[in-house]
Protein backbone atom coordinates (compact mmCIF):
# COMPACT_ATOMS: atom_id res chain seq x y z
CA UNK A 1 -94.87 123.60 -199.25
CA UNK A 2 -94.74 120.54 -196.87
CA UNK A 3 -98.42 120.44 -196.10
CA UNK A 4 -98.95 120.51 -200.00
CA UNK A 5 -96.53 117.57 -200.68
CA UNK A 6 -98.44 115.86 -197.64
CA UNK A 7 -101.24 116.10 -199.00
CA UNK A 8 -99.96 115.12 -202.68
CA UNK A 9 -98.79 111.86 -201.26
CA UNK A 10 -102.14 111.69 -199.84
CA UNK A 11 -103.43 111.23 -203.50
CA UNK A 12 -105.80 114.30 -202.96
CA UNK A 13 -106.96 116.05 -206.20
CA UNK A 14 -105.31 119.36 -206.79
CA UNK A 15 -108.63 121.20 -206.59
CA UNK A 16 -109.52 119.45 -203.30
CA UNK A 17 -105.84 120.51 -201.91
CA UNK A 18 -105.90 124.11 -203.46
CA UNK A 19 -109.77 124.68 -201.52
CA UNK A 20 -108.44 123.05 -199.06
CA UNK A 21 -105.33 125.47 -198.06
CA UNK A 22 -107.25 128.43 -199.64
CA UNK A 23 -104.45 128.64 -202.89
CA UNK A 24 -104.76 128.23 -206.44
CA UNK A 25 -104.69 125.16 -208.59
CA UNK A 26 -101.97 126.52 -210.46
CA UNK A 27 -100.19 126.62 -206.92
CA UNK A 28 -100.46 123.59 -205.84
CA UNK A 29 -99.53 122.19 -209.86
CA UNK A 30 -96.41 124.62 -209.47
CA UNK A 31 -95.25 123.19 -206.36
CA UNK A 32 -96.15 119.50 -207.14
CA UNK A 33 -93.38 119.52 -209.67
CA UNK A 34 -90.78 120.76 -206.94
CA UNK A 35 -88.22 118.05 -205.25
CA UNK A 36 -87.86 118.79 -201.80
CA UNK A 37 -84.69 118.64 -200.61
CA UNK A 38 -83.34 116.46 -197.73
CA UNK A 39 -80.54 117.63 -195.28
CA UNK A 40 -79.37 114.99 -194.20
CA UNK A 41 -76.38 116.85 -192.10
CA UNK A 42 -78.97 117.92 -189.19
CA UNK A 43 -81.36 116.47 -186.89
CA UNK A 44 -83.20 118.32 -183.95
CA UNK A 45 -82.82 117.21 -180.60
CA UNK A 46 -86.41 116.02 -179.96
CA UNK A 47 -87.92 114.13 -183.26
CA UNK A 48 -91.60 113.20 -183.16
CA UNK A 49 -92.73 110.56 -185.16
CA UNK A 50 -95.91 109.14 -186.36
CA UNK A 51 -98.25 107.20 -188.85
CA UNK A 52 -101.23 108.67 -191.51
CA UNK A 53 -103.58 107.13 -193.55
CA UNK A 54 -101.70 107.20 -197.00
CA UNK A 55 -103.75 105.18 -199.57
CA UNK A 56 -107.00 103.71 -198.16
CA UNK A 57 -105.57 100.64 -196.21
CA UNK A 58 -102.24 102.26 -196.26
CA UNK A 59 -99.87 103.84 -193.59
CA UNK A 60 -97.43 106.03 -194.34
CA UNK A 61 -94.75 107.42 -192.07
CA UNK A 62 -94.01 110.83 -190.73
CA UNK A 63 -90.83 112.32 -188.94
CA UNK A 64 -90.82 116.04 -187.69
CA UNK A 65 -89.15 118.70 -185.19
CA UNK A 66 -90.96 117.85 -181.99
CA UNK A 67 -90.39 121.54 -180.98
CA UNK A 68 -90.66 123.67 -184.34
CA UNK A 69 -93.09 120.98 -186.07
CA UNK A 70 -90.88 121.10 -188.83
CA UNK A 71 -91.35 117.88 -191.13
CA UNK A 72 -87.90 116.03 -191.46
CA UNK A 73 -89.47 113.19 -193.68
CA UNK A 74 -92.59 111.88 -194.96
CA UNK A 75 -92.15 107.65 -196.19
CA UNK A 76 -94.31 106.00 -198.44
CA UNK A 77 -94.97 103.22 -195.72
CA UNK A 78 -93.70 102.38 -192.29
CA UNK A 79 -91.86 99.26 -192.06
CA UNK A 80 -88.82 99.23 -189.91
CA UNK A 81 -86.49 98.56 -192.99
CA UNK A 82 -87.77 101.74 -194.76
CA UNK A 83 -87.49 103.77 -191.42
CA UNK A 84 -84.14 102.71 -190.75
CA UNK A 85 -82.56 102.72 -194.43
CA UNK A 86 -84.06 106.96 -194.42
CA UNK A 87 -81.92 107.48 -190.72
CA UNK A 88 -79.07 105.78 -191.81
CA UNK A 89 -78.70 108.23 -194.40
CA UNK A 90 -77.78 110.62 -191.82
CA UNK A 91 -74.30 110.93 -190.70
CA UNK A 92 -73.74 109.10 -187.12
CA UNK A 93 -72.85 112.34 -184.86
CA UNK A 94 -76.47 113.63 -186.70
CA UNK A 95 -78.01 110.57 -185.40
CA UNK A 96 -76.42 111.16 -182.13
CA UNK A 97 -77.94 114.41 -181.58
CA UNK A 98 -81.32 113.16 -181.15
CA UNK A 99 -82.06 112.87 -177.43
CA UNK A 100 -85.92 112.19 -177.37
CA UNK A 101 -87.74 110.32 -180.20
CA UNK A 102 -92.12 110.96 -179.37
CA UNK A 103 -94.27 108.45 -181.43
C-alpha cells in the first residue's frame, strides 16, 4: 500500500503503477481511494529521511524506519516549515524517542 501511494503522488498512471508492481488496475484504483492513516503517538528510534523527484522540477519529502524501512510520511515538498509543522504533530516524549535522524 505505501509503495502504491508513493507512486500515486508520483503522478504515475494507474496502468504504469499496476505493470509496474505486477497488480491489477482495479488494485491500484481500489487502494488510491484509501486514506492512510497517521500515528502520530510513535516514532522509531532511528528515522531516515530523504528527498524524490515528485513532479518534474519538484521534490518531495520522505520520512521512514531507518531499521524496518517502514514509511512514517511522505510530504508534498520539502521546505523546513512543512517538515517541521508534520513532526510537531507528534507528541514531545514521541519526538524524544528519536535518537538518530539519516538524511
Amino acid at each position: 500500500r505505501q509503495k502504491i501511494a508513493q507512486l500515486l503522488l508520483n503522478r504515475e498512471a494507474l496502468t504504469h503503477i499496476a505493470s509496474k508492481l505486477a497488480i491489477s488496475t482495479s488494485t491500484v484504483r481500489k487502494l488510491k481511494q484509501y486514506h492512510f492513516q497517521e500515528d502520530y503517538a510513535n516514532l522509531p528510534e532511528v528515522l531516515s529521511w530523504d528527498e524524490f523527484s515528485y513532479q518534474k522540477g519538484k521534490l518531495a519529502f520522505i520520512a521512514q524506519d531507518f531499521n524496518t524501512k517502514k514509511i512514517i510520511t511522505i510530504l508534498d515538498n520539502r521546505r523546513q516549515t512543512t517538515i517541521r509543522n508534520h513532526f510537531f504533530k507528534y507528541s514531545k516524549e514521541a519526538r524524544n524517542r528519536v535518537k538518530v535522524v539519516t538524511v
